[in-house]
Protein backbone atom coordinates (compact mmCIF):
# COMPACT_ATOMS: atom_id res chain seq x y z
CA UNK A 1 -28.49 -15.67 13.03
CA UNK A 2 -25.28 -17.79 12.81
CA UNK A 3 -27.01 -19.20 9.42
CA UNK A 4 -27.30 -15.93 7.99
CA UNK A 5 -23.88 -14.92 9.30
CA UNK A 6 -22.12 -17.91 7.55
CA UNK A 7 -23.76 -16.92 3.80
CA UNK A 8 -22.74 -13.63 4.52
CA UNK A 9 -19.03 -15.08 4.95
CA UNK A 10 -19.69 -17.06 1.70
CA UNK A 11 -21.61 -14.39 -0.23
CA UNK A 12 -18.49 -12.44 0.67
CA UNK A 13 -15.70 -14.93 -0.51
CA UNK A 14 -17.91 -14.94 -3.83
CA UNK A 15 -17.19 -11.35 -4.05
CA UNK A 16 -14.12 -11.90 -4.02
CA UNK A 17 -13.36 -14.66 -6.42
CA UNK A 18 -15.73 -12.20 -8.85
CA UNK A 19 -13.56 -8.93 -8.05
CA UNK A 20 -10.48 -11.08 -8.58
CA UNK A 21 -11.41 -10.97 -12.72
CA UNK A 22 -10.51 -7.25 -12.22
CA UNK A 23 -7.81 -6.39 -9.74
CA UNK A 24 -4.53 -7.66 -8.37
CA UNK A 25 -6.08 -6.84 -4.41
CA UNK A 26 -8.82 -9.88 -4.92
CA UNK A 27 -6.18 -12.27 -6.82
CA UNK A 28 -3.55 -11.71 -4.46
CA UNK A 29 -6.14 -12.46 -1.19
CA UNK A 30 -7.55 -15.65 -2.50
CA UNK A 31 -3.73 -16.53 -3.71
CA UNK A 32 -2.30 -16.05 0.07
CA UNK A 33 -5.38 -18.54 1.22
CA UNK A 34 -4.52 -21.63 -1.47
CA UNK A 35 -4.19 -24.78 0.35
CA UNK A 36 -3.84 -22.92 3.57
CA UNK A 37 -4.40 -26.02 5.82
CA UNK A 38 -1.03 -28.00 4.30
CA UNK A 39 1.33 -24.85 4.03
CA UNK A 40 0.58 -23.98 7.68
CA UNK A 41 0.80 -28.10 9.07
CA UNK A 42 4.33 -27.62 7.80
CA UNK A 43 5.17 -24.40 9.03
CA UNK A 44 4.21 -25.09 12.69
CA UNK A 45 5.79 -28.32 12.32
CA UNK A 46 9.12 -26.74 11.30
CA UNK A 47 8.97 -24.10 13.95
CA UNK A 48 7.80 -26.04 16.98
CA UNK A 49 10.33 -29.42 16.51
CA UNK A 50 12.80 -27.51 18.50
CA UNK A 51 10.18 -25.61 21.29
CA UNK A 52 7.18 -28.56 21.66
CA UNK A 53 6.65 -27.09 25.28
CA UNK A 54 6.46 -22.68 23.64
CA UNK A 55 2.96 -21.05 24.47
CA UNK A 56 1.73 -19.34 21.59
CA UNK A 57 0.77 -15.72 21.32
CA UNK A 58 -1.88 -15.10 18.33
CA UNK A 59 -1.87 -11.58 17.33
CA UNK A 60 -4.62 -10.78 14.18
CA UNK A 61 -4.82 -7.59 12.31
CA UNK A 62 -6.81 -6.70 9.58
CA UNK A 63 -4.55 -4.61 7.66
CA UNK A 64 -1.22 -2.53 7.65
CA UNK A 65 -2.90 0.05 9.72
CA UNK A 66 -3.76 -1.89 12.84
CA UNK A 67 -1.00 -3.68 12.66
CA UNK A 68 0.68 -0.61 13.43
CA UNK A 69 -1.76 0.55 15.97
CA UNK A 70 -1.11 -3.49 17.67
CA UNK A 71 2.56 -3.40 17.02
CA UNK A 72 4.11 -1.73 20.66
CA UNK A 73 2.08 -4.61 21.83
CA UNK A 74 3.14 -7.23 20.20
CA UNK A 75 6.75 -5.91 20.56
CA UNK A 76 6.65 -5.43 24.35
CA UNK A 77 5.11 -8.42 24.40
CA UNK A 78 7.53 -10.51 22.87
CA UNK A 79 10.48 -8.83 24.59
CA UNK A 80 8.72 -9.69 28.20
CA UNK A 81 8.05 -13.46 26.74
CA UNK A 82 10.97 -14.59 24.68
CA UNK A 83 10.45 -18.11 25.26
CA UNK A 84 6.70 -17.86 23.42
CA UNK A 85 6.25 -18.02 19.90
CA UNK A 86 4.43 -14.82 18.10
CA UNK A 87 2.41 -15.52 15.29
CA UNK A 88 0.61 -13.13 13.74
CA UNK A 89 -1.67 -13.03 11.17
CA UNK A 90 -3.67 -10.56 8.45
CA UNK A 91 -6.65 -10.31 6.46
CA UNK A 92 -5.59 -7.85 3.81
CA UNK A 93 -2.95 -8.30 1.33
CA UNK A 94 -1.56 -5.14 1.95
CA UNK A 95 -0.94 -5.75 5.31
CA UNK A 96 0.48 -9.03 4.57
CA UNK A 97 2.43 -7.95 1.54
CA UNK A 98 4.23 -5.55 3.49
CA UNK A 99 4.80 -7.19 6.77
CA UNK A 100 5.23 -10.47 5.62
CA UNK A 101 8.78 -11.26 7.01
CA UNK A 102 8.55 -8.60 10.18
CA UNK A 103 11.28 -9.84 12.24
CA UNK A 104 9.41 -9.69 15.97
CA UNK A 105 6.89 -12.73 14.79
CA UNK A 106 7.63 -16.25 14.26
CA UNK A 107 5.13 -16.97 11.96
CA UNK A 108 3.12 -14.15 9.49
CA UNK A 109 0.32 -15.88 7.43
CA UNK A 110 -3.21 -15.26 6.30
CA UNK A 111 -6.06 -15.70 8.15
CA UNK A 112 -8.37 -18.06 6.77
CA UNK A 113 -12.02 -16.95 6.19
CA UNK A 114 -13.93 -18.12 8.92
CA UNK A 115 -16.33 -20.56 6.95
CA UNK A 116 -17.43 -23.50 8.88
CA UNK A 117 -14.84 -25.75 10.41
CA UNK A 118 -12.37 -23.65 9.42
CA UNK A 119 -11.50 -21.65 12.72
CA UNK A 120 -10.96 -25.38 14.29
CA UNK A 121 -8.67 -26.48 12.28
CA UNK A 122 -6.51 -23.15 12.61
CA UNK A 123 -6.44 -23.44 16.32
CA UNK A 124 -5.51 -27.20 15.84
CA UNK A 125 -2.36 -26.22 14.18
CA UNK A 126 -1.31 -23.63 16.24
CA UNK A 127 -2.52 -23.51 19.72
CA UNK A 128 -2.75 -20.39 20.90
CA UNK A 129 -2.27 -19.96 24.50
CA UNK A 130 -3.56 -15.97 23.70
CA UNK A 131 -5.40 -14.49 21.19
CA UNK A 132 -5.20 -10.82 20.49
CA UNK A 133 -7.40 -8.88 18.03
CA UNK A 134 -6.19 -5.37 16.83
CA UNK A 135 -9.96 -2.76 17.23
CA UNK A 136 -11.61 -4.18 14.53
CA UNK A 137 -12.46 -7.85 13.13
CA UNK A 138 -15.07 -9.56 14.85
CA UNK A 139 -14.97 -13.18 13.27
CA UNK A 140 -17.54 -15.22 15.16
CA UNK A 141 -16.40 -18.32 14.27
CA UNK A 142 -12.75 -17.77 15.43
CA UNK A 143 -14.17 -16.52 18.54
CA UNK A 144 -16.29 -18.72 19.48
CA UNK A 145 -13.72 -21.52 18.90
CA UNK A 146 -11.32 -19.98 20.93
CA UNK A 147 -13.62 -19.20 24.12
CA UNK A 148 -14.66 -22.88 23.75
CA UNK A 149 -10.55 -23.95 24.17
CA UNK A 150 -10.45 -21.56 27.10
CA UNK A 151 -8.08 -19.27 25.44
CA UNK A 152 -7.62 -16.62 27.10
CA UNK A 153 -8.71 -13.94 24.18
CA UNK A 154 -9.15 -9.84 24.01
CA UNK A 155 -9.07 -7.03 21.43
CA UNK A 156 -7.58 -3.75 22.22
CA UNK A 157 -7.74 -0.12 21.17
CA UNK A 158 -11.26 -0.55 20.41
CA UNK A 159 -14.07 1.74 19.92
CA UNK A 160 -17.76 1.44 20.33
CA UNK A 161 -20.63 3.92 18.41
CA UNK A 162 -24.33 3.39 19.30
CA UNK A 163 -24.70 3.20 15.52
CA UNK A 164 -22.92 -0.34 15.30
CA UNK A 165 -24.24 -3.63 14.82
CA UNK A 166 -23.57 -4.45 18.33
CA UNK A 167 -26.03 -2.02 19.51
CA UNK A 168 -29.10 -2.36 17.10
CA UNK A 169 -32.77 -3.76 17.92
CA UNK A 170 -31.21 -7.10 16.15
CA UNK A 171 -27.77 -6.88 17.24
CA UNK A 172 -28.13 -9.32 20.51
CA UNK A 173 -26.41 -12.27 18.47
CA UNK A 174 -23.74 -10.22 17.96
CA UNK A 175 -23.12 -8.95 21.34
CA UNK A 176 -23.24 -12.40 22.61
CA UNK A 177 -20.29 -13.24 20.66
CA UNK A 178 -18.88 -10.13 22.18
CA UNK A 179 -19.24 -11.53 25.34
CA UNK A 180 -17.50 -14.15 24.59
CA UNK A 181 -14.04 -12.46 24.51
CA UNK A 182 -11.75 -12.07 27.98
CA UNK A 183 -10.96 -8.84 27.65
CA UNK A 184 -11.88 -6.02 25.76
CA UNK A 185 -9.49 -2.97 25.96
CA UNK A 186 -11.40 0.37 24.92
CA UNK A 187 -9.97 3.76 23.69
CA UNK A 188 -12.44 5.84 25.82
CA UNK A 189 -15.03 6.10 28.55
CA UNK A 190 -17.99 6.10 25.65
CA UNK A 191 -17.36 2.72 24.86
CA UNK A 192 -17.13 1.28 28.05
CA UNK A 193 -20.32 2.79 29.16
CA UNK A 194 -22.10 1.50 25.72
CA UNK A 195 -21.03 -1.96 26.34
CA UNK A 196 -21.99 -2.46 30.42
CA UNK A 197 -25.05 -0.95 29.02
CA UNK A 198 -26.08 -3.93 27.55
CA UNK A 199 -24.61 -6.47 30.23
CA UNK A 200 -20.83 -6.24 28.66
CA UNK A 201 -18.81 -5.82 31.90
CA UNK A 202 -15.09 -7.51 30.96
CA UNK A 203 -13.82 -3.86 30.07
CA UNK A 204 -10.88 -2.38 30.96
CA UNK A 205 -10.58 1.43 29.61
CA UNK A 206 -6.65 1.58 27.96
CA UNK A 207 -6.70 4.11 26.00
CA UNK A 208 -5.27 3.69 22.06
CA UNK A 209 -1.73 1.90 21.14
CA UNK A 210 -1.27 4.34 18.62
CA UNK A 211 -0.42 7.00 20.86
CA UNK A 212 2.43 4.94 22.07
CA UNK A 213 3.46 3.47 18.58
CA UNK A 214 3.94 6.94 16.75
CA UNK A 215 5.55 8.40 20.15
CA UNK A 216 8.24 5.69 19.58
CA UNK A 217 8.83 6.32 15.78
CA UNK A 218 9.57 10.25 16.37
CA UNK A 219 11.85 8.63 18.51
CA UNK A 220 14.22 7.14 15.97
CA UNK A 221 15.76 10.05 13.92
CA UNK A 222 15.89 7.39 10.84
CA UNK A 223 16.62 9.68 7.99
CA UNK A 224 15.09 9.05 4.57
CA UNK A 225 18.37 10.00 2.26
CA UNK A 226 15.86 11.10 -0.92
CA UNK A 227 12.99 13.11 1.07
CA UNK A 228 15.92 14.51 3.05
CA UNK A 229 17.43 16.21 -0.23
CA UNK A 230 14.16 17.00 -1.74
CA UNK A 231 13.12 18.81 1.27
CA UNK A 232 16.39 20.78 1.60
CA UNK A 233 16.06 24.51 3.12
CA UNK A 234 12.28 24.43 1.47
CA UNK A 235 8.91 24.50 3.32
CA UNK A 236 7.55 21.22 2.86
CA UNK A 237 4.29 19.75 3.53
CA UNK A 238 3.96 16.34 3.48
CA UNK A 239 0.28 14.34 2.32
CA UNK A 240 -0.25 11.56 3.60
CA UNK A 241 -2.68 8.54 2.60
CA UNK A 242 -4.47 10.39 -0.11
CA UNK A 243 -7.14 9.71 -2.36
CA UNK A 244 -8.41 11.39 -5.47
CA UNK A 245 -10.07 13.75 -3.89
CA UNK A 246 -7.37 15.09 -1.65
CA UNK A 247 -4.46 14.92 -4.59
CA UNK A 248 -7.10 17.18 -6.96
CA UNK A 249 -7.31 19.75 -4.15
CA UNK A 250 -3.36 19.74 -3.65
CA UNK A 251 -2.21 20.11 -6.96
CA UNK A 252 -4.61 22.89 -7.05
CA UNK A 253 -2.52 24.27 -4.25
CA UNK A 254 0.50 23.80 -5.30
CA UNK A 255 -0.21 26.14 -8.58
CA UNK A 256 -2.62 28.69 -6.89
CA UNK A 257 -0.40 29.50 -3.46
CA UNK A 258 1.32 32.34 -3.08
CA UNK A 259 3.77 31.21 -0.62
CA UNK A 260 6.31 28.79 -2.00
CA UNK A 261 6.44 25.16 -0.78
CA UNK A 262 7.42 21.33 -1.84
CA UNK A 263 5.34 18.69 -1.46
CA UNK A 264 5.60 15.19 -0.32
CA UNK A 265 2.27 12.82 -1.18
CA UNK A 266 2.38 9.56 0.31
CA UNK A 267 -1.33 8.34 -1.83
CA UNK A 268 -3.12 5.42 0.08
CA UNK A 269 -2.85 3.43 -3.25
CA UNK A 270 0.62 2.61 -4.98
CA UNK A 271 -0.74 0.78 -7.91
CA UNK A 272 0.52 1.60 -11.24
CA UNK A 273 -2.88 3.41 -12.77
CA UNK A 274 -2.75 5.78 -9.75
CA UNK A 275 0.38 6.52 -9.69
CA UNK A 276 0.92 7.15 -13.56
CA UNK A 277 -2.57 9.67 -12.71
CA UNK A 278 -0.55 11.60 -10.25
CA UNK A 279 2.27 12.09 -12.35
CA UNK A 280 0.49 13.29 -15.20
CA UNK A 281 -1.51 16.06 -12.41
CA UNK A 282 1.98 17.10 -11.25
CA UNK A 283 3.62 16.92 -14.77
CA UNK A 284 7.20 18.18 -14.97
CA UNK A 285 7.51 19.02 -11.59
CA UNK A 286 7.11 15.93 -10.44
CA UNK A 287 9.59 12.89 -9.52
CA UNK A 288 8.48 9.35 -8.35
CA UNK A 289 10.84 8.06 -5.17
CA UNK A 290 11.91 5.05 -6.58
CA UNK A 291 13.84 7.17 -9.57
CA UNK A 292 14.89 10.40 -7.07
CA UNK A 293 17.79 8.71 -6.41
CA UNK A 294 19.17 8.31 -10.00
CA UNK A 295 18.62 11.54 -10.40
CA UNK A 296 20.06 14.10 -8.03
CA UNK A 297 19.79 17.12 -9.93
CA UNK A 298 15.75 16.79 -11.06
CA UNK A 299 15.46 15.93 -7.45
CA UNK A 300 16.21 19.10 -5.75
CA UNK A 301 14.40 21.32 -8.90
CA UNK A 302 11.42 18.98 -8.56
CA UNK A 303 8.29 20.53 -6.61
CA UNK A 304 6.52 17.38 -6.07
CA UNK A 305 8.07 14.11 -4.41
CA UNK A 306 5.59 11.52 -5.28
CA UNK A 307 5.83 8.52 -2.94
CA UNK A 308 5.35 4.81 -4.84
CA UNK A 309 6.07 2.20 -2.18
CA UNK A 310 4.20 1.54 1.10
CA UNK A 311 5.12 1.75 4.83
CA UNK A 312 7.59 4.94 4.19
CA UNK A 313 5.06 7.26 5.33
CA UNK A 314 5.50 7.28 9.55
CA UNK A 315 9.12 8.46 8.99
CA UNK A 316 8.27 11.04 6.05
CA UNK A 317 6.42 13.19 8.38
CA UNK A 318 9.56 14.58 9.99
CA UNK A 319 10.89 16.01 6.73
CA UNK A 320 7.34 18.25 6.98
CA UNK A 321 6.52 21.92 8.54
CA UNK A 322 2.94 21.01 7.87
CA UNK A 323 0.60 18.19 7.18
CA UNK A 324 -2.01 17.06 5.11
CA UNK A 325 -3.81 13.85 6.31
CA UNK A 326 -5.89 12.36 3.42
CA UNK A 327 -9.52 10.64 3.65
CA UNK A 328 -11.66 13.28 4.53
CA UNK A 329 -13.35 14.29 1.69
CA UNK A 330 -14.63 10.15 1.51
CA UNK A 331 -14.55 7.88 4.28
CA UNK A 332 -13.62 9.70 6.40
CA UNK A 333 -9.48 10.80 7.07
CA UNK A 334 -6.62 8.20 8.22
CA UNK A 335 -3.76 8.58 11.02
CA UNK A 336 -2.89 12.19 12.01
CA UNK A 337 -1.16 10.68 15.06
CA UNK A 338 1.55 9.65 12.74
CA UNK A 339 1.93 13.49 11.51
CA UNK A 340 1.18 15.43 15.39
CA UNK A 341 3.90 13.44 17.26
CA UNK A 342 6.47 15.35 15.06
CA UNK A 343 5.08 18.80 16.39
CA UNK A 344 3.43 19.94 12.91
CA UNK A 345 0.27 21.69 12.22
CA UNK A 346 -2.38 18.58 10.72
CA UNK A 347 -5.01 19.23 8.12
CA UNK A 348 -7.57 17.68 7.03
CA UNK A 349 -11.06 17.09 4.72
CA UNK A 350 -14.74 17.40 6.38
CA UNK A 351 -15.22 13.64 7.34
CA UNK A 352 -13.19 13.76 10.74
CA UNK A 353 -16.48 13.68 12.95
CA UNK A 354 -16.11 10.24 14.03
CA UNK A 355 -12.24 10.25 15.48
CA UNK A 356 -11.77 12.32 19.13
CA UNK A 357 -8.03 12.98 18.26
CA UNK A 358 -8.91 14.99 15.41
CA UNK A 359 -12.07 16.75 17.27
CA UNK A 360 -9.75 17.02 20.40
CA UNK A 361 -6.94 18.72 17.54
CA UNK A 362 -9.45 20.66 16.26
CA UNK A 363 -10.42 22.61 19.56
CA UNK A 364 -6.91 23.02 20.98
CA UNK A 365 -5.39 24.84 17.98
CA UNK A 366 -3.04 21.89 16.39
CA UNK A 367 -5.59 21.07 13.53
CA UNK A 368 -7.33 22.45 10.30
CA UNK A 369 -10.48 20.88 8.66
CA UNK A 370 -10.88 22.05 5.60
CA UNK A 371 -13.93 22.14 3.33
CA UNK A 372 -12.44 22.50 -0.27
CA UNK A 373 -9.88 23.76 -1.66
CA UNK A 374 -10.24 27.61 -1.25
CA UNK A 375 -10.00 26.51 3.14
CA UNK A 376 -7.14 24.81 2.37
CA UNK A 377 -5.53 27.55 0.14
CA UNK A 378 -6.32 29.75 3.01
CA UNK A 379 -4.96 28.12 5.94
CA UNK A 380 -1.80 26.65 3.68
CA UNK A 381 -1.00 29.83 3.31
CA UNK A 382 -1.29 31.24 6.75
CA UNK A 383 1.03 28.99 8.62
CA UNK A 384 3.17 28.70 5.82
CA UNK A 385 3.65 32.73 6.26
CA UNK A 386 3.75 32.61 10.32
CA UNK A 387 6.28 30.36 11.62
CA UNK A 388 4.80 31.55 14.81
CA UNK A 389 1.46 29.93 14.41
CA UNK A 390 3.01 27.09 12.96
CA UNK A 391 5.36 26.25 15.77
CA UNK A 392 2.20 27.14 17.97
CA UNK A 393 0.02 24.44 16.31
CA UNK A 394 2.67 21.78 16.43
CA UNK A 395 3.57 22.32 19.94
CA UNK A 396 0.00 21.33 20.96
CA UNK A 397 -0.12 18.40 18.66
CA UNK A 398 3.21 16.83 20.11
CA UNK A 399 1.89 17.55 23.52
CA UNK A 400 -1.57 15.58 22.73
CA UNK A 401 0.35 12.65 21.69
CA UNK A 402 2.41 12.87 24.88
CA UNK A 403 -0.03 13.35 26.80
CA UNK A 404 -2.38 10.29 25.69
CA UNK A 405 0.59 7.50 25.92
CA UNK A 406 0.26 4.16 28.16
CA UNK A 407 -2.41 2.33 26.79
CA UNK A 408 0.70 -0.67 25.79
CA UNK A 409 1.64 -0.90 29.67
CA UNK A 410 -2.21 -1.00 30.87
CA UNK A 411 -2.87 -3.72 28.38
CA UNK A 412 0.07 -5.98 28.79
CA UNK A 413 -0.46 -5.70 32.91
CA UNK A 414 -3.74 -6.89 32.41
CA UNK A 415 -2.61 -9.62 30.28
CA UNK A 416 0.54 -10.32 32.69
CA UNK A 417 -1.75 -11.32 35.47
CA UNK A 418 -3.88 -14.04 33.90
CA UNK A 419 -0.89 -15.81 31.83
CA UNK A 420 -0.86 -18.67 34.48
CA UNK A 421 -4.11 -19.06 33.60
CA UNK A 422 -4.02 -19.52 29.54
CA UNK A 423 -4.90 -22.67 27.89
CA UNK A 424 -2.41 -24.46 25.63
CA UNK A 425 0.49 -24.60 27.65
CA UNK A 426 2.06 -25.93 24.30
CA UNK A 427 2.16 -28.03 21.46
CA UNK A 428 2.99 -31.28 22.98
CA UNK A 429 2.13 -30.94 26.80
């Protein structure tokens, strides 16, 4: 099984070098990866000549969104443990691209793909005295390499199905590397159960980071000067991580409602093609963020504030009486956290099944699925015409988020008790 797992890992860098012919995603991963081994040498060498004797806390993410979900860790972390180094790493490029000089981490790089030998020769240069994995990203060869060092290692906020890998007739390799890990910090009860179910006992039941993370950003009342005079005295709903799918159905919306409103769309893609698409759907009344501000007067006729830039979209929410949450009508719908913990009403497309926030939404009143577009016409235009319900439905969804915080104060406990006994006291000892 580790054979066939390190030609999938190859197979899937030759995917990538073959996708990187056709879009700036592919080019820009394999870019961030060039000569990996030399750039990083140097880097640790610069930042450890002054602190040979700093433990080093490894946090990984795959992308912008865990990061965020990982981020009130890393933060408390690092405020608990000044005298540690943070370095934290991504596998996307638009986690990277984003995050790239994030002021609470020492070090932000790429991780390398975990190809043979590779995973050794990252731990060489940086030593990790912790490892922490954000839900997802399960590389076996990083793992492995760190149990071996006796690094004390865990992922939190994670989830476990029955339908995973983990759990199949053939999935035993993979739940031994599973085992490997010191900790694993679950969302719920389910995946606890699953995983002592098949002799996976190191679990500790947390509950999810993001609870705590988009608690903390309704916190700040940072205002957004251009959403701020778009939205005005108007009813706004803001859309958030869209796709195709969603953005047909709103712009439907926007023409067929009775009840006035101005919408915010925050698409999950920024590049140019998309963006020039959804300026063509919302055609004169329309204006792109990056040019509202040039343009004060288009700004408060416009009907349609199309966002182009990424990691604007937490803070947007507040601007909204309602929200759309984008994703559900393909795989399935992103982060209505980010929209509930500012006490609006949160819809959404069919393909919600598989996240208990928006099934818990869904049965206390805060949230709307919606099948098409005639369901969303329908209950658009019923809490846009009774504040009531509206204020009703957002009240329960900034109670749920409330409600559900901790899970950053269980995990870092946890961790706090064992630090005497991580590896790697540090570089030089």
């Amino acid at each position: 099984m580790c054979f066939i797992y390190r030609v999938f890992v190859l197979l899937y860098l030759a995917g990538i070098r073959l996708a990187s012919l056709f879009t700036s995603k592919a080019r820009q991963w394999l870019a961030g990866r060039v000569r990996w081994e030399t750039r990083m040498r140097k880097q640790a060498a610069d930042l450890y000549r002054d602190r040979p004797s700093a433990r080093t806390a490894w946090f990984h993410c795959a992308s912008l969104g865990e990061f965020e979900q990982g981020r009130p860790v890393l933060e408390q972390f690092r405020k608990d443990h000044p005298d540690w180094v943070v370095l934290l790493s991504f596998f996307s490029p638009s986690g990277y691209a984003v995050r790239k000089d994030y002021a609470h981490a020492d070090a932000v790089v790429y991780l390398p793909l975990d190809t043979p030998g590779t995973a050794a020769r990252f731990l060489d240069i940086w030593k990790p005295s912790l490892a922490v994995f954000v839900k997802y990203e399960y590389w076996y060869g990083y793992i492995r390499a760190l149990a071996e060092e006796g690094v004390y290692t865990c992922v939190i906020s994670a989830i476990f199905r029955p339908g995973q890998v983990f759990f199949k007739f053939y999935g035993g390799w993979f739940r031994r590397q599973l085992a490997l890990m010191s900790r694993i910090f679950v969302q719920d009860e389910a995946s606890a159960d699953l995983l002592r179910k098949h002799g996976i006992d190191q679990v500790t039941v947390s509950g999810d980071t993001r609870f705590d993370r988009v608690y903390a950003l309704q916190q700040h009342n940072e205002a957004i000067r251009v959403a701020e005079s778009f939205a005005g005295e108007h009813r706004v709903m803001v859309a958030g991580s869209t796709w195709a799918a969603d953005e047909k159905r709103l712009m439907t919306l926007l023409r067929e409602c009775k009840h006035q409103f101005r919408l915010i769309i925050a698409p999950h893609e920024v590049d140019d093609a998309h963006i020039r698409h959804l300026q063509a759907q919302a055609g004169e009344q329309g204006i792109l963020y990056s040019r509202a501000g040039n343009d004060e007067a288009r700004l408060r006729a416009a009907r349609v504030l199309i966002i182009d830039r990424i990691g604007l979209l937490s803070k947007l929410y507040r601007y909204g009486h309602l929200a759309y949450v984008g994703g559900g009508f393909g795989q399935g719908i992103h982060n209505i956290l980010e929209a509930a913990t500012y006490g609006i009403p949160v819809i959404f497309g069919p393909r919600h099944e598989k996240f208990a926030e928006a099934l818990d939404l869904l049965r206390l009143g805060g949230a709307f699925a919606v099948g098409g577009t005639k369901e969303l016409r329908k209950i658009t235009g019923q809490l846009l015409a009774d504040p009531g319900r509206r204020k009703t439905a957002g009240a329960i969804c900034r109670k749920y988020v409330e409600e559900h915080r901790g899970a950053t104060e269980t995990i870092l406990k946890h961790i706090g008790k064992n630090t005497a006994k991580f590896g790697h006291p540090g570089q030089n000892d």
